[in-house]
C-alpha atoms as a PDB file:
ATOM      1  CA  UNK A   1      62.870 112.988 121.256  1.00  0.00           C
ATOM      2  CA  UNK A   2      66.293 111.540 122.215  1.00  0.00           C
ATOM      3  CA  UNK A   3      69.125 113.605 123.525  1.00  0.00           C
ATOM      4  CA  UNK A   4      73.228 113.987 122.552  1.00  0.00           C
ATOM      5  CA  UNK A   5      75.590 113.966 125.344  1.00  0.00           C
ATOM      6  CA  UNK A   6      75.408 116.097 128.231  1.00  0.00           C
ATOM      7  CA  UNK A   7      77.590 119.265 128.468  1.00  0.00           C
ATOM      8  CA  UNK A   8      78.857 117.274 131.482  1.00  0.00           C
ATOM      9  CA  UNK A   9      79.363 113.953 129.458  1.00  0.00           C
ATOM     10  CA  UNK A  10      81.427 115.674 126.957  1.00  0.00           C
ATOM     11  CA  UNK A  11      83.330 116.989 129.532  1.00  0.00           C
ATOM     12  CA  UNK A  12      83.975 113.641 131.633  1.00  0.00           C
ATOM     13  CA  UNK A  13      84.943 112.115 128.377  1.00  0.00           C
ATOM     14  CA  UNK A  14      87.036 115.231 126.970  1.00  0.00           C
ATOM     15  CA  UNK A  15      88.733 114.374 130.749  1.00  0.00           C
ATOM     16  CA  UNK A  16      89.515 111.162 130.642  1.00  0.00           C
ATOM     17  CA  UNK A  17      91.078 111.268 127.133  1.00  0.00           C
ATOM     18  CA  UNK A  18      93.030 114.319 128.676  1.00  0.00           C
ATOM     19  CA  UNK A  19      94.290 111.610 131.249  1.00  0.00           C
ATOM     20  CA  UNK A  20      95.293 109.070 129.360  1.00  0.00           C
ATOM     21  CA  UNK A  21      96.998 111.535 127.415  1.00  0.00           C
ATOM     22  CA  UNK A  22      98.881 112.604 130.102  1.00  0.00           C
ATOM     23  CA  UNK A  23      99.975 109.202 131.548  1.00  0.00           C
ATOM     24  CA  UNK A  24     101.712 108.218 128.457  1.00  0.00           C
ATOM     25  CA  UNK A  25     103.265 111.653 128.704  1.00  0.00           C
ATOM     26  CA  UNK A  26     104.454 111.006 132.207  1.00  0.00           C
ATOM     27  CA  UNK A  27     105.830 108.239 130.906  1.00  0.00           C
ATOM     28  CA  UNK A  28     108.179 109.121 128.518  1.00  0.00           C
ATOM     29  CA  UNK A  29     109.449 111.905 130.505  1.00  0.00           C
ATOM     30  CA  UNK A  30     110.178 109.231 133.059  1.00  0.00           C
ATOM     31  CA  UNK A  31     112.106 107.309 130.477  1.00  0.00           C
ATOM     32  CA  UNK A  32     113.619 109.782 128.785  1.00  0.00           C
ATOM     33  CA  UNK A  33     114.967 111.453 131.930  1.00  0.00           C
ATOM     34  CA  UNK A  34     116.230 107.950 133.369  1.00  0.00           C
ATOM     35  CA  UNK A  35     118.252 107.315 129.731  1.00  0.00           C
ATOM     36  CA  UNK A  36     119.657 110.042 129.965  1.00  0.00           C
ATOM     37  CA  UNK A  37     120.284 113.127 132.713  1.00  0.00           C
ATOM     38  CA  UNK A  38     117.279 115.111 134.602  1.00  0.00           C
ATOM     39  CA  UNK A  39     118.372 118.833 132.722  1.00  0.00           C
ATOM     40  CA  UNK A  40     116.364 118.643 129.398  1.00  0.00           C
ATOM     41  CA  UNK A  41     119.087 121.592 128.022  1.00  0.00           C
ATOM     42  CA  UNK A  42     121.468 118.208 127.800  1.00  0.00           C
ATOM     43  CA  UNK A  43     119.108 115.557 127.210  1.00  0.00           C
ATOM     44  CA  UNK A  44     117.787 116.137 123.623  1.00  0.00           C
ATOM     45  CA  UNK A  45     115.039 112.974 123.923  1.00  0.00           C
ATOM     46  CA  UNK A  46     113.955 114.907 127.721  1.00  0.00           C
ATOM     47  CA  UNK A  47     113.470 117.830 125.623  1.00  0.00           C
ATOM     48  CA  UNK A  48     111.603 116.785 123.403  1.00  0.00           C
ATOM     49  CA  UNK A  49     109.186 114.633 125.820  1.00  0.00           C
ATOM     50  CA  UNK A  50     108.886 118.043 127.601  1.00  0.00           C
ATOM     51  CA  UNK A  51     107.939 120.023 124.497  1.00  0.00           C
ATOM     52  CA  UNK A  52     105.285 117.639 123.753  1.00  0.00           C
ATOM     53  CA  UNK A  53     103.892 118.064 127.901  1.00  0.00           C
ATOM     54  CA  UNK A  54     103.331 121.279 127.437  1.00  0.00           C
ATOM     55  CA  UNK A  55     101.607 121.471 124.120  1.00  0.00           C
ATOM     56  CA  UNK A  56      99.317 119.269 125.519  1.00  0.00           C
ATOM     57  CA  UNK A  57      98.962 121.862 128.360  1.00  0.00           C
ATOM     58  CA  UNK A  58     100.545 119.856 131.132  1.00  0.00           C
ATOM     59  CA  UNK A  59     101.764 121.774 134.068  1.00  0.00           C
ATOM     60  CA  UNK A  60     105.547 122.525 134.983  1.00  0.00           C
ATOM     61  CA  UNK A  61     104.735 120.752 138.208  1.00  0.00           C
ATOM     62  CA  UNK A  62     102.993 117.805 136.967  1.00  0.00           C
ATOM     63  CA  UNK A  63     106.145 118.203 134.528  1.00  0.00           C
ATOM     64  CA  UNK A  64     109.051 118.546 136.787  1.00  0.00           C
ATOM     65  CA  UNK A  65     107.398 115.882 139.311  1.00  0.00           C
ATOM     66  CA  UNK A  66     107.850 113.104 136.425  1.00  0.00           C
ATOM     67  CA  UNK A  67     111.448 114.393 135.607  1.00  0.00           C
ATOM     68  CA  UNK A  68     112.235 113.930 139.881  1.00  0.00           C
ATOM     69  CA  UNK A  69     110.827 110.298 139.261  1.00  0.00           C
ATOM     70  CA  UNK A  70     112.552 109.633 136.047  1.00  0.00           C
ATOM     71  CA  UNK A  71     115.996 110.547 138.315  1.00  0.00           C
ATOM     72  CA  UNK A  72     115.085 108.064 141.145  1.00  0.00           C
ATOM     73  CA  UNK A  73     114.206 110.869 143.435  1.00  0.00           C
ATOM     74  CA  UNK A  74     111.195 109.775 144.752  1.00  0.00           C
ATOM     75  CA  UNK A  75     111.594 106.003 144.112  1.00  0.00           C
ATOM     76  CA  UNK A  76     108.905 105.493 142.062  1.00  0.00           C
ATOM     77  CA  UNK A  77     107.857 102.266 140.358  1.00  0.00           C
ATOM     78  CA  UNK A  78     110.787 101.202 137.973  1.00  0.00           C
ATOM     79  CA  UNK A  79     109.433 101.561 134.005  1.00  0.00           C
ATOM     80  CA  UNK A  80     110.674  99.604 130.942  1.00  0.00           C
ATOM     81  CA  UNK A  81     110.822 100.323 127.513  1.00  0.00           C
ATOM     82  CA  UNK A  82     109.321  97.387 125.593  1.00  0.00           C
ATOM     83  CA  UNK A  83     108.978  96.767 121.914  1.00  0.00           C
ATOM     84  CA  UNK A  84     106.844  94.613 120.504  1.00  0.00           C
ATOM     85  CA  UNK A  85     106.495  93.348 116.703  1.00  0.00           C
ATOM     86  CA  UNK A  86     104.017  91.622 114.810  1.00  0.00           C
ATOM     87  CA  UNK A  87     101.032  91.228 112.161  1.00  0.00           C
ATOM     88  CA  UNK A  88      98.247  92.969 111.775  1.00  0.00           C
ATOM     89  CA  UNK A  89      95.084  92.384 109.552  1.00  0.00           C
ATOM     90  CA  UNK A  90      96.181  91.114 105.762  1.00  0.00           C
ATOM     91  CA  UNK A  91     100.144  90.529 107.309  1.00  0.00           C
ATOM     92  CA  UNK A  92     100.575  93.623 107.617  1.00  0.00           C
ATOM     93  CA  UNK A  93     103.776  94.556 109.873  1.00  0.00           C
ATOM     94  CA  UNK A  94     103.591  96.464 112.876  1.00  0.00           C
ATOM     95  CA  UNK A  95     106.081  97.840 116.153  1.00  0.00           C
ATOM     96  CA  UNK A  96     104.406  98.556 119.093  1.00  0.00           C
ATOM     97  CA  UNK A  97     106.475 100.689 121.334  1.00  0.00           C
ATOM     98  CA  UNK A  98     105.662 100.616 125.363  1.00  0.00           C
ATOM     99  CA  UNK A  99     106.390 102.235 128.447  1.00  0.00           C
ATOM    100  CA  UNK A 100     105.562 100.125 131.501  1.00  0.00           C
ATOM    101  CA  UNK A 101     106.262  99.233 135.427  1.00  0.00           C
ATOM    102  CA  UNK A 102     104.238  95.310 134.345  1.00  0.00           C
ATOM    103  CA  UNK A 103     105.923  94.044 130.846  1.00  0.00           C
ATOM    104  CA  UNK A 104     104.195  91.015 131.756  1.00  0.00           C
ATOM    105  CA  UNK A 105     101.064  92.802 131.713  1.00  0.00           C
ATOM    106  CA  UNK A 106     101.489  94.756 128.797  1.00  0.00           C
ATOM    107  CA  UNK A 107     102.666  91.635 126.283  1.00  0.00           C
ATOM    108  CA  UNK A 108      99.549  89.645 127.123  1.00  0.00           C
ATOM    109  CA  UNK A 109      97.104  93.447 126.367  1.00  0.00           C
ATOM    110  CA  UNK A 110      99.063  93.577 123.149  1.00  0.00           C
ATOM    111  CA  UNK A 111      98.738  89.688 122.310  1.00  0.00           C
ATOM    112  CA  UNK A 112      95.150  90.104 123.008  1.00  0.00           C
ATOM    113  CA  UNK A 113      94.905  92.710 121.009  1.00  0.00           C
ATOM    114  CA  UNK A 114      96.300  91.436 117.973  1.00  0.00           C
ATOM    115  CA  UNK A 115      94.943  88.161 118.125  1.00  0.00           C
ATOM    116  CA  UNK A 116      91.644  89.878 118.307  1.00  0.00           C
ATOM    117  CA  UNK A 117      91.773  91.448 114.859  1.00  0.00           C
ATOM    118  CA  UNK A 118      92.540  88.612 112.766  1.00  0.00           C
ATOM    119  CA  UNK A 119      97.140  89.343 113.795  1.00  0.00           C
ATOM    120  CA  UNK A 120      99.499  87.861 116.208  1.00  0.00           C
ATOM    121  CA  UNK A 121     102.346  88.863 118.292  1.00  0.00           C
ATOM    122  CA  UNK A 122     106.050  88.198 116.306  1.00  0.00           C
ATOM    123  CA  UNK A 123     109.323  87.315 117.564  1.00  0.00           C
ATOM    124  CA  UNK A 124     111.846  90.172 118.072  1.00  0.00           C
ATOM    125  CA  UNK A 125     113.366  90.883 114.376  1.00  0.00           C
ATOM    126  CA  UNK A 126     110.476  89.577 112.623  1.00  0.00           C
ATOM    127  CA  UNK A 127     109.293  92.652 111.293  1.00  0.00           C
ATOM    128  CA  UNK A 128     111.898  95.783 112.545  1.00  0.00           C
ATOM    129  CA  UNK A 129     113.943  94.929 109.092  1.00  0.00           C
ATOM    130  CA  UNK A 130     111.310  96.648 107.212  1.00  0.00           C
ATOM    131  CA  UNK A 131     111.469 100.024 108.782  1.00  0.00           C
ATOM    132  CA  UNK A 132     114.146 102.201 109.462  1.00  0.00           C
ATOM    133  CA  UNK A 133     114.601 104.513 112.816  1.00  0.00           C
ATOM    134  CA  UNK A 134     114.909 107.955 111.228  1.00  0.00           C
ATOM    135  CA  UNK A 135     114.098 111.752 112.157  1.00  0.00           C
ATOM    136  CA  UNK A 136     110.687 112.970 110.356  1.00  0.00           C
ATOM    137  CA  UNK A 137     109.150 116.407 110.218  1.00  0.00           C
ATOM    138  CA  UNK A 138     105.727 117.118 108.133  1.00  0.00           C
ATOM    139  CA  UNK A 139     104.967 120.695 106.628  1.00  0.00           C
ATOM    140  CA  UNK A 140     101.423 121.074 105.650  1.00  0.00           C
ATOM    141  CA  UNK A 141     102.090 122.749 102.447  1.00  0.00           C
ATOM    142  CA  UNK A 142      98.884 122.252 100.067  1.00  0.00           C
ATOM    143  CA  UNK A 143     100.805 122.022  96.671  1.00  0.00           C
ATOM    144  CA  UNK A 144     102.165 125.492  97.250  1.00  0.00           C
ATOM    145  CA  UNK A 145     105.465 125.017  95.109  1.00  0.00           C
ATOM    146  CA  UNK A 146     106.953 128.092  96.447  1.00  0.00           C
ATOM    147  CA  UNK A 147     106.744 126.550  99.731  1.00  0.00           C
ATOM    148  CA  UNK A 148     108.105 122.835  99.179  1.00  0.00           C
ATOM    149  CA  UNK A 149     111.007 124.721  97.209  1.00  0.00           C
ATOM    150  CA  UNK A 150     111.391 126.805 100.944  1.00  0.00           C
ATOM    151  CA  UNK A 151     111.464 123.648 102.633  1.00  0.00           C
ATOM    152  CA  UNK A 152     113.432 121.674 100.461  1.00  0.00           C
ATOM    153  CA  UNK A 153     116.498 124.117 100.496  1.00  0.00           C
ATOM    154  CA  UNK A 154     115.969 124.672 104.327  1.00  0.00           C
ATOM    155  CA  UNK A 155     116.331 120.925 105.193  1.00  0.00           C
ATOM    156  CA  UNK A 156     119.258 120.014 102.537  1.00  0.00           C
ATOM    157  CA  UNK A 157     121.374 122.919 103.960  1.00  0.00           C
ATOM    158  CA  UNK A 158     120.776 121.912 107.732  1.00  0.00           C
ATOM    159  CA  UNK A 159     121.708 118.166 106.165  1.00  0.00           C
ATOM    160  CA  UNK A 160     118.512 116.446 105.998  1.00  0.00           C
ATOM    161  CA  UNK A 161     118.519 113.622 103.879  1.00  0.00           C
ATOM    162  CA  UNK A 162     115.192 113.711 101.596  1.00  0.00           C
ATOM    163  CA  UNK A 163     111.813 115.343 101.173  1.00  0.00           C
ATOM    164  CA  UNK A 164     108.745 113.331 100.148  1.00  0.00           C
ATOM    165  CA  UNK A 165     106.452 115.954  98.745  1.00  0.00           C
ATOM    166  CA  UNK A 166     103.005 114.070  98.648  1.00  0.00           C
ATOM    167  CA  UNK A 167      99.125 114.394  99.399  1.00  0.00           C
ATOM    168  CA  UNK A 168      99.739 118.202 100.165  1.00  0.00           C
ATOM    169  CA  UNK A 169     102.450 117.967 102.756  1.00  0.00           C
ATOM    170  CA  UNK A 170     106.386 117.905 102.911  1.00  0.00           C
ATOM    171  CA  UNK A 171     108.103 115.807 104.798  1.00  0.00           C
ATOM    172  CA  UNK A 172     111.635 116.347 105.758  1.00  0.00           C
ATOM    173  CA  UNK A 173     114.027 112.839 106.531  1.00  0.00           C
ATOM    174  CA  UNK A 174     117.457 113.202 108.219  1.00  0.00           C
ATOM    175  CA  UNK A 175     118.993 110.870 110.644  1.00  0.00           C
ATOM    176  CA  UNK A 176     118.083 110.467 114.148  1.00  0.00           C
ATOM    177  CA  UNK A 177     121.295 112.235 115.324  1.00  0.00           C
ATOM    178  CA  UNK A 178     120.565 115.010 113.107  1.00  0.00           C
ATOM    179  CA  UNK A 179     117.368 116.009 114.054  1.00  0.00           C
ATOM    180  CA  UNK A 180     117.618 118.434 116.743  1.00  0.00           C
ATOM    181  CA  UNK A 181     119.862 120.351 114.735  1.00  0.00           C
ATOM    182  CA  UNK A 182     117.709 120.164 111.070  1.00  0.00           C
ATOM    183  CA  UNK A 183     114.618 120.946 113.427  1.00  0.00           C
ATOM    184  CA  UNK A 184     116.150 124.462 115.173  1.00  0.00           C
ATOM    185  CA  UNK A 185     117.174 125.183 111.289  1.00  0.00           C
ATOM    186  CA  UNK A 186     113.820 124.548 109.775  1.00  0.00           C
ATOM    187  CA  UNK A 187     112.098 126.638 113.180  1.00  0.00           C
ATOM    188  CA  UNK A 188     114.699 129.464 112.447  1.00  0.00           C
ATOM    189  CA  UNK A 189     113.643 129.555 108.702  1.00  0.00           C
ATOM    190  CA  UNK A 190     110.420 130.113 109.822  1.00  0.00           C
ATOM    191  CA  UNK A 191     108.991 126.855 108.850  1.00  0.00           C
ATOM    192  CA  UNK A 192     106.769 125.041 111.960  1.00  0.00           C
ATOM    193  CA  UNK A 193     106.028 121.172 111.412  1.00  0.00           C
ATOM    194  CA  UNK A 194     102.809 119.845 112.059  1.00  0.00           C
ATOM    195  CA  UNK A 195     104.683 116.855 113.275  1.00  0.00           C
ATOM    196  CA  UNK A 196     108.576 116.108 114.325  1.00  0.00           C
ATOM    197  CA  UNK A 197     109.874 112.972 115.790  1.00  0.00           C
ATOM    198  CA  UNK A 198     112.635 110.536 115.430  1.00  0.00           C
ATOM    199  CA  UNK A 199     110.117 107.360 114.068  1.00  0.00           C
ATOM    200  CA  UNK A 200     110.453 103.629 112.740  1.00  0.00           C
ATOM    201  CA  UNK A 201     109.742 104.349 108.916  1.00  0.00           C
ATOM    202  CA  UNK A 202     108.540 101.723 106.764  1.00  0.00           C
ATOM    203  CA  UNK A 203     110.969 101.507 104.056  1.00  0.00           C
ATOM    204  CA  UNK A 204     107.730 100.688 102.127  1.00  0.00           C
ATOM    205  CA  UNK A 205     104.038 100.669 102.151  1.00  0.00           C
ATOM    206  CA  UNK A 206     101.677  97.743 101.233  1.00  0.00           C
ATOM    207  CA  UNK A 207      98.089  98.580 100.010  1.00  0.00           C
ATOM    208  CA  UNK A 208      95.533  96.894 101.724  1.00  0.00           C
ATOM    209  CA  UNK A 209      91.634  95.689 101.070  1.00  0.00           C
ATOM    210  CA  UNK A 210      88.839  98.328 102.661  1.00  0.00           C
ATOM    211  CA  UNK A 211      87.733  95.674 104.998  1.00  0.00           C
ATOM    212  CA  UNK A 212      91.165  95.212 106.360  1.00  0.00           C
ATOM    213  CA  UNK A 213      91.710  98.606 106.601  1.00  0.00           C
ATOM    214  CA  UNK A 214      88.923  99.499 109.184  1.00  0.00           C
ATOM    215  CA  UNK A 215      89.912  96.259 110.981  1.00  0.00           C
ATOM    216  CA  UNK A 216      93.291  97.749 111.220  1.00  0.00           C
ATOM    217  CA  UNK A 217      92.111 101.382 112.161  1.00  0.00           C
ATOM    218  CA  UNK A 218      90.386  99.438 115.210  1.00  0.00           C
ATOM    219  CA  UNK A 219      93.244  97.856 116.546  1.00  0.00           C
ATOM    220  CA  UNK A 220      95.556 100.843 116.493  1.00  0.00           C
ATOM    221  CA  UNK A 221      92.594 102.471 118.147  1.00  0.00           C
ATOM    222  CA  UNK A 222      92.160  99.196 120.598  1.00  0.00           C
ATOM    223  CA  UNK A 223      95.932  99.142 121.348  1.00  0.00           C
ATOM    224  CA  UNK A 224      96.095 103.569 121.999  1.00  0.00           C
ATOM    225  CA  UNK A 225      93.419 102.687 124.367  1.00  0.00           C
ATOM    226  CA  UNK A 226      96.338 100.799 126.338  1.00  0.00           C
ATOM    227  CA  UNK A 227      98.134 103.567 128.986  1.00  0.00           C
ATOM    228  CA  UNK A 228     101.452 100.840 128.474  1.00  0.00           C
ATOM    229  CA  UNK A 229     101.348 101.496 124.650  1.00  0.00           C
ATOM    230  CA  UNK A 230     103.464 104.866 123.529  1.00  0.00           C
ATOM    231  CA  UNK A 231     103.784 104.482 120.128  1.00  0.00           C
ATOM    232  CA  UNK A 232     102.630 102.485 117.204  1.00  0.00           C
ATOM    233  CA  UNK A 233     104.126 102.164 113.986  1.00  0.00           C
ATOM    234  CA  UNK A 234     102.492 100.064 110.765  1.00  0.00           C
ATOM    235  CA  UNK A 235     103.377  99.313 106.885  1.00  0.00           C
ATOM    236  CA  UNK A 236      99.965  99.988 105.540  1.00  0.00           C
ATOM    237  CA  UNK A 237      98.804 102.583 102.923  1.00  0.00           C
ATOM    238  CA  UNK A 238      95.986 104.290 104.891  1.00  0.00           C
ATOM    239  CA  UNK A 239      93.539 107.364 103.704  1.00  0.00           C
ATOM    240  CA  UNK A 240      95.175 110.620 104.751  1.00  0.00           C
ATOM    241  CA  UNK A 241      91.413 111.175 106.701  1.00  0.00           C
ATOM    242  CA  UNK A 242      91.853 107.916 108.851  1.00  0.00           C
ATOM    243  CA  UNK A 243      95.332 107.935 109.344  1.00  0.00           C
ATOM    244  CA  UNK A 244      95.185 111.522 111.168  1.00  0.00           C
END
């Protein structure tokens, strides 16, 4: 009879996802603290790097020891912010951001990437025109209608923009300088997102073939995989399931 993994499998595994986890962590808090200033108090984009350590359970030391590099304190390895555009499976449009100490490195990992599912690396402007940088917080809110009316008034007063109500969640638009302050209002109401981030939004979605679909799930997957790659950003209409 065969066997599933060993307790200590899952656990080696569980670790090294952990890890990786943590490296692009590190990262951004080494970014975000050389953008702007080491105190996260006056560095909203430090803050919000930190906030996202330690829900992922990072220590304060681990924490503060990526801030002291961000500052130049210990000299560490110089990291760039890249961002790369192109096509994915069926055209569709993608922005892969990166944090990296090797951009020439991490452009050929993402050419390879795309190139092996069926895409290929753009110029710079050849796809960023069909998203928009914005500030985006989701509400799980299962069609309650008392709720999305809660959260609708809540984010207009604090001067979000919009609120797409759809598939069971609300999510709350505002621009990127207004979204510390439309967050704090929303957290004060008593409303927690599920997710809040300043993001490239499509300004549209294109629906795509099955097939193309999971080729597209795999190369998001392939390209995560990559410690350089922070965040990745697509125009495709994706199953709520798949997407998460």
């Amino acid at each position: 009879m065969g066997r599933g993994p060993s307790i200590e499998g899952r656990k080696n595994a569980e670790d090294a996802k952990r890890a990786k986890v943590f490296t692009k962590l590190i990262r951004e808090i080494t970014v975000a603290t050389r953008a702007g200033v080491a105190d996260p108090a006056a560095n909203p984009r430090l803050r919000s790097a930190v906030d996202k350590a330690l829900s992922a359970n990072m220590t304060r030391d681990t924490i503060d020891r990526a801030i002291k590099r961000g500052s130049g304190a210990d000299g560490g390895a110089d990291m760039h912010e890249m961002r790369y555009e192109g096509y994915g499976p069926a055209g569709i449009a993608l922005i892969i951001d990166c944090v990296t100490d090797n951009p020439v490195r991490t452009v050929a990992d993402v050419r390879h990437g795309l190139t092996k599912h069926g895409g290929n690396l753009g110029t710079s402007g050849s796809v960023a025109f069909q998203f928009h940088r914005c500030g985006e917080l989701v509400f799980v809110t299962a069609g309650d209608a008392a709720l999305e009316e809660k959260i609708l008034e809540a984010a207009l007063e604090a001067g979000a923009d919009d609120v797409v109500n759809e598939a069971g969640e609300s999510t709350v638009l505002c621009a990127p300088e207004s979204f510390e302050a439309v967050q704090q209002a929303l957290v004060a109401a008593g409303l927690r997102p599920t997710h809040a981030e300043v993001v490239m939004r499509p300004a549209n979605r294109v629906a795509i073939p099955a097939e193309a679909q999971e080729t597209l799930l795999d190369l998001i997957d392939w390209l995560e995989e990559l410690d350089d790659v922070h965040e990745i950003y697509h125009n495709a209409v994706l199953p709520i399931e798949a997407a998460e």
